[in-house]
C-alpha atoms as a PDB file:
ATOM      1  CA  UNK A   1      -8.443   4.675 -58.581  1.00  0.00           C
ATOM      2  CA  UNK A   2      -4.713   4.962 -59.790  1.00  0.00           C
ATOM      3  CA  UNK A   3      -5.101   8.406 -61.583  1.00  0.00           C
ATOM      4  CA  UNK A   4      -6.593  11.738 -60.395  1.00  0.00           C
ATOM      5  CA  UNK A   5      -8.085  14.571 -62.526  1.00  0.00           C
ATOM      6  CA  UNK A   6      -6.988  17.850 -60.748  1.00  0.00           C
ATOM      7  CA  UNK A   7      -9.784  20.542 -60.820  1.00  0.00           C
ATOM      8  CA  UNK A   8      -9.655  24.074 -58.755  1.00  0.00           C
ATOM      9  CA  UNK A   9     -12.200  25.017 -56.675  1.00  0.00           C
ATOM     10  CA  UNK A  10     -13.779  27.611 -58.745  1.00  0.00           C
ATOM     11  CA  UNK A  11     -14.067  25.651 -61.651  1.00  0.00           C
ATOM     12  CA  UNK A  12     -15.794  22.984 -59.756  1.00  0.00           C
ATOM     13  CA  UNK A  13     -18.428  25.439 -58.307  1.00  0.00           C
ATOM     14  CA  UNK A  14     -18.819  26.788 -61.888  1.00  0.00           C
ATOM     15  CA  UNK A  15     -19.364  23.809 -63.257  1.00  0.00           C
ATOM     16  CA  UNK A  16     -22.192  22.840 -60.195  1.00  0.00           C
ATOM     17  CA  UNK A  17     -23.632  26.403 -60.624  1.00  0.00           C
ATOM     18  CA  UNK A  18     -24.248  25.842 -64.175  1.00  0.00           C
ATOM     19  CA  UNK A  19     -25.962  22.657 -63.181  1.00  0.00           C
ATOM     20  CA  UNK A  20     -28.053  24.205 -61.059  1.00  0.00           C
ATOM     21  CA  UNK A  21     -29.617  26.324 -62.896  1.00  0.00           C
ATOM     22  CA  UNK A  22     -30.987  23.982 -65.184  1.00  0.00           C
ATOM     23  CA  UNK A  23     -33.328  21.623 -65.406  1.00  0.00           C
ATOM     24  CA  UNK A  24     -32.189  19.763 -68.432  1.00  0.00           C
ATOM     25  CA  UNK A  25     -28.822  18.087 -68.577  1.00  0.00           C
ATOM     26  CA  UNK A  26     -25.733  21.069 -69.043  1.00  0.00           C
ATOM     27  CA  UNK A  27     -22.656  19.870 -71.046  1.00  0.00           C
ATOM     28  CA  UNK A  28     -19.174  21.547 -71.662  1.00  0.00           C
ATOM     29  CA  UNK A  29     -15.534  20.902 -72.299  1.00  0.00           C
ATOM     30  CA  UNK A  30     -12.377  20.219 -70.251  1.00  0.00           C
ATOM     31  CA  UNK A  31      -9.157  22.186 -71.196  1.00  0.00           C
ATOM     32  CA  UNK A  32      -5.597  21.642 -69.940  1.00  0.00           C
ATOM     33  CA  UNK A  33      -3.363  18.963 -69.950  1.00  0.00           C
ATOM     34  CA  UNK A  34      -2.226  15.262 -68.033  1.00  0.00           C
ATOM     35  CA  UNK A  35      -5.643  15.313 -66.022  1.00  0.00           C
ATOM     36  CA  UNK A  36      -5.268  18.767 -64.955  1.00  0.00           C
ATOM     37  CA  UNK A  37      -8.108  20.969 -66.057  1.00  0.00           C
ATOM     38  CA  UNK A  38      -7.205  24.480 -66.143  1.00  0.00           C
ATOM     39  CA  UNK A  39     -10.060  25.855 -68.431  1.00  0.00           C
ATOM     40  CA  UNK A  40     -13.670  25.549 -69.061  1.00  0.00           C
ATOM     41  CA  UNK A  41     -15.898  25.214 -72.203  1.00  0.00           C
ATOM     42  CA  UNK A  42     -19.424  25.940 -71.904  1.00  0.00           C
ATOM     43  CA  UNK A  43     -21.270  24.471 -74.560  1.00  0.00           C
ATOM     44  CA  UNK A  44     -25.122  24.051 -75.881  1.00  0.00           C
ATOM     45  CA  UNK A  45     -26.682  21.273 -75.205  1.00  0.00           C
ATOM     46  CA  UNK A  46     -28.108  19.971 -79.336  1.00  0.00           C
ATOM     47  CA  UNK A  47     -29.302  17.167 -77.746  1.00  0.00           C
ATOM     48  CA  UNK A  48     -33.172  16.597 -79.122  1.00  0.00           C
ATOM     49  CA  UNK A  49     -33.940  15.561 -75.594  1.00  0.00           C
ATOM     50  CA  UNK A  50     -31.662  17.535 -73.698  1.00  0.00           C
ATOM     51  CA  UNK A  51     -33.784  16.899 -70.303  1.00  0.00           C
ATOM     52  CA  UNK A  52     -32.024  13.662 -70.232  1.00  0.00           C
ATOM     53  CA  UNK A  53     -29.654  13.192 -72.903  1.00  0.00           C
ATOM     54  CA  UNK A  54     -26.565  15.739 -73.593  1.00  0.00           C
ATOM     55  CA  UNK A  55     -24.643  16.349 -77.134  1.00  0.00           C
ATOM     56  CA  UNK A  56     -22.147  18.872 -77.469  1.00  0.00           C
ATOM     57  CA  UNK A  57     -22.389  21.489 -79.906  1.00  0.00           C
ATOM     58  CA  UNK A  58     -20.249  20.756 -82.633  1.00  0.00           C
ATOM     59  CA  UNK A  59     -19.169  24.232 -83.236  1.00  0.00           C
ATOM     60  CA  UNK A  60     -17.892  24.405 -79.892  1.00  0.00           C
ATOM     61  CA  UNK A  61     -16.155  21.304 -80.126  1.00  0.00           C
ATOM     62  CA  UNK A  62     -14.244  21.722 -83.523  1.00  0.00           C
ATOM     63  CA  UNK A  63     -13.359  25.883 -82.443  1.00  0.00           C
ATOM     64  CA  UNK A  64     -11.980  24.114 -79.447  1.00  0.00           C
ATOM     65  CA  UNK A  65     -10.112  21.476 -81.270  1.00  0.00           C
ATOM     66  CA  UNK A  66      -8.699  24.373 -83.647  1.00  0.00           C
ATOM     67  CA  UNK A  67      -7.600  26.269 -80.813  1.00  0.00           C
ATOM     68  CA  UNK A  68      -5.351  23.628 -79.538  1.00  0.00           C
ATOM     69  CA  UNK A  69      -3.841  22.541 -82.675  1.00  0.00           C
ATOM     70  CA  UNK A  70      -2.776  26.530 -83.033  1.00  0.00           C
ATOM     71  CA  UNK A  71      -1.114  26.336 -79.530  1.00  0.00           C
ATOM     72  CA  UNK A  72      -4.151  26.372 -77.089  1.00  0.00           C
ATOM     73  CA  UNK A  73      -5.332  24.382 -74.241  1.00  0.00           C
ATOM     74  CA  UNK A  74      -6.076  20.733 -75.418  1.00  0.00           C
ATOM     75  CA  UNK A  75      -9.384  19.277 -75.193  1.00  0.00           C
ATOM     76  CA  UNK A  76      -8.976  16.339 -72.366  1.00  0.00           C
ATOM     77  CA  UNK A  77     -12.499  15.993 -71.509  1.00  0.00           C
ATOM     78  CA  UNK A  78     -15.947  17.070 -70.873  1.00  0.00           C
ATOM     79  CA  UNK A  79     -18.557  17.380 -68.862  1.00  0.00           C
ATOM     80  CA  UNK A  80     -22.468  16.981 -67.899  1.00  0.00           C
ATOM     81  CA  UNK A  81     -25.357  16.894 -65.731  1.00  0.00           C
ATOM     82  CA  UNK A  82     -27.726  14.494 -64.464  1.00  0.00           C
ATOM     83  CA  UNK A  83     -30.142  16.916 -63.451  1.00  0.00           C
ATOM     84  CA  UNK A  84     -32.276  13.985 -62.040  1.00  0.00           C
ATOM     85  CA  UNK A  85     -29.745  11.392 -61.065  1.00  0.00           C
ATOM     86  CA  UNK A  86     -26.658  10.329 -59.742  1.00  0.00           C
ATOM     87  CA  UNK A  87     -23.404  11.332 -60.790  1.00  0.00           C
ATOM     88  CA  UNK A  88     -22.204   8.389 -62.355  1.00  0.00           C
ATOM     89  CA  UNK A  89     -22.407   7.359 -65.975  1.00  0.00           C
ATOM     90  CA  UNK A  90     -25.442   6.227 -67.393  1.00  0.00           C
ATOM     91  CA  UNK A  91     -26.296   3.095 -69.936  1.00  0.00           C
ATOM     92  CA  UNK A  92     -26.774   5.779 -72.240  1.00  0.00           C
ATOM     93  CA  UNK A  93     -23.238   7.943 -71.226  1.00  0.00           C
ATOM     94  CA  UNK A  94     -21.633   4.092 -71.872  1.00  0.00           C
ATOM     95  CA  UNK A  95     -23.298   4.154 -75.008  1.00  0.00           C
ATOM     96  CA  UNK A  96     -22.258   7.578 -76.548  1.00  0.00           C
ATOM     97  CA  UNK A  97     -18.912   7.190 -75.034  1.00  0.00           C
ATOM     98  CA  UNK A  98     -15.997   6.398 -77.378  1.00  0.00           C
ATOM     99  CA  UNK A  99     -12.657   4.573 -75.803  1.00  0.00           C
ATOM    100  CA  UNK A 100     -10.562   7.239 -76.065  1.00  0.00           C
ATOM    101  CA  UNK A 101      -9.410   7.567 -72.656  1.00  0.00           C
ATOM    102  CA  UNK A 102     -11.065  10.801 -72.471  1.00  0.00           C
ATOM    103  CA  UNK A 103     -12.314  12.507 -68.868  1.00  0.00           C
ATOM    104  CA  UNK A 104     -15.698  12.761 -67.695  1.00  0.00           C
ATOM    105  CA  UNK A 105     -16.963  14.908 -65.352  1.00  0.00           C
ATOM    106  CA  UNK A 106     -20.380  14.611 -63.926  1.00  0.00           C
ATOM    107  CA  UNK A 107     -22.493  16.039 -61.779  1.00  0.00           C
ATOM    108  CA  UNK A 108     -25.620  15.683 -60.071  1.00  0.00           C
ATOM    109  CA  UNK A 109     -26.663  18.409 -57.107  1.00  0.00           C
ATOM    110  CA  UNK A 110     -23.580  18.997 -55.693  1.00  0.00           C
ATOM    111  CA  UNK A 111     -22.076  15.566 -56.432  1.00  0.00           C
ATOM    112  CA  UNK A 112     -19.004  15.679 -58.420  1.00  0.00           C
ATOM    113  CA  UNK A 113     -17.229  13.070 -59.910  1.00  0.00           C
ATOM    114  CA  UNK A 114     -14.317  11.814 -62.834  1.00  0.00           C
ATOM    115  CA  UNK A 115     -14.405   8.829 -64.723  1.00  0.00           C
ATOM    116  CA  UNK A 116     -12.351   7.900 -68.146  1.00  0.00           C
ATOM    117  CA  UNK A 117     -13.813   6.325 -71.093  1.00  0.00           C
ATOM    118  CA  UNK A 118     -12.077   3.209 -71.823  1.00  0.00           C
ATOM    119  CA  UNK A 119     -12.248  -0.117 -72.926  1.00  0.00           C
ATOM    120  CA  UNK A 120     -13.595  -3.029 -70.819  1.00  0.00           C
ATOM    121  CA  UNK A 121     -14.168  -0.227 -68.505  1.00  0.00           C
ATOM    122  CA  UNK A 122     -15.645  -0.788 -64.527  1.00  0.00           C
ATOM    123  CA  UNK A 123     -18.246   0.838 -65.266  1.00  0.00           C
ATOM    124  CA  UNK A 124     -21.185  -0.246 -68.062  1.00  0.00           C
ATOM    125  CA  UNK A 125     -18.115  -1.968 -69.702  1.00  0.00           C
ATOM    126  CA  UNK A 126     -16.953   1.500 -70.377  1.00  0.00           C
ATOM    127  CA  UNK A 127     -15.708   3.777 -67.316  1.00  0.00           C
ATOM    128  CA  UNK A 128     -13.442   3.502 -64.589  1.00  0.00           C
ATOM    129  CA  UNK A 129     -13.098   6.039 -62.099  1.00  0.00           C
ATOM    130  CA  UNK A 130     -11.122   8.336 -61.274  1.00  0.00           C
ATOM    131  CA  UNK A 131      -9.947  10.070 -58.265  1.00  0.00           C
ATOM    132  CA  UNK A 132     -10.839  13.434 -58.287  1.00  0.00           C
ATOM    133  CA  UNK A 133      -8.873  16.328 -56.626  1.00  0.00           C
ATOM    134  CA  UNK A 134     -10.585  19.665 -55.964  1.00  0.00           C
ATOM    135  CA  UNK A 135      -7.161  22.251 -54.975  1.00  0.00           C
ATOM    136  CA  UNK A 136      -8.280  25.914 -53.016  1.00  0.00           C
END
């Protein structure tokens, strides 16, 4: 695991609250800049199955991306639940996932973990971790 994804405490606990109080997988974006996360996007899940598949709302997603090309936070990542699994990408995650070197997050209970989306990737042929630092 050669690069870390920095994440503060209280956004890590928001992002596990948010989790838990749903039983259908939770989805939202990453904001800041070289793997450090300094914002957070809640988003809807559009998902037709959203008990154990995620989508991010578009809207979200483009208002986000229109943001940063005015000056905002950019958009290095998102993240998801497994309500009922582990907290590590799916067949399906692998499948959705595009190569763009974008972060992950994922979460299952209290779990947390990072991965980016790459090519020929560790992981499903898609993801390789990544360490993930949780500062006070």
């Amino acid at each position: 695991m050669g690069e870390t994804v920095h994440l503060s405490r209280s956004l890590a606990g928001e992002i596990i609250s948010r989790a838990a109080q749903s039983d259908q997988e939770v989805c939202g974006l990453l904001l800041g800049c070289a793997g450090h996360v300094t914002q957070l996007v809640a988003c809807r899940n559009v998902h037709p199955t959203p008990a154990t598949h995620f989508e991010l709302d578009p809207a979200a997603l483009f208002a986000a991306l229109r943001a940063a090309r005015a000056g905002g936070p950019a958009v290095i990542g998102h993240y998801h639940s497994h309500p009922s699994g582990q907290a590590t990408p799916s067949a399906t995650d692998a499948d959705a996932a595009a190569a763009d070197g974008s972060i992950w997050i994922i979460v299952a209970g209290t779990d947390i973990t990072a991965w980016k989306a790459v090519r020929d990737g560790a992981v499903h042929g898609r993801f390789d971790p990544l360490a993930l630092a949780i500062a006070r």
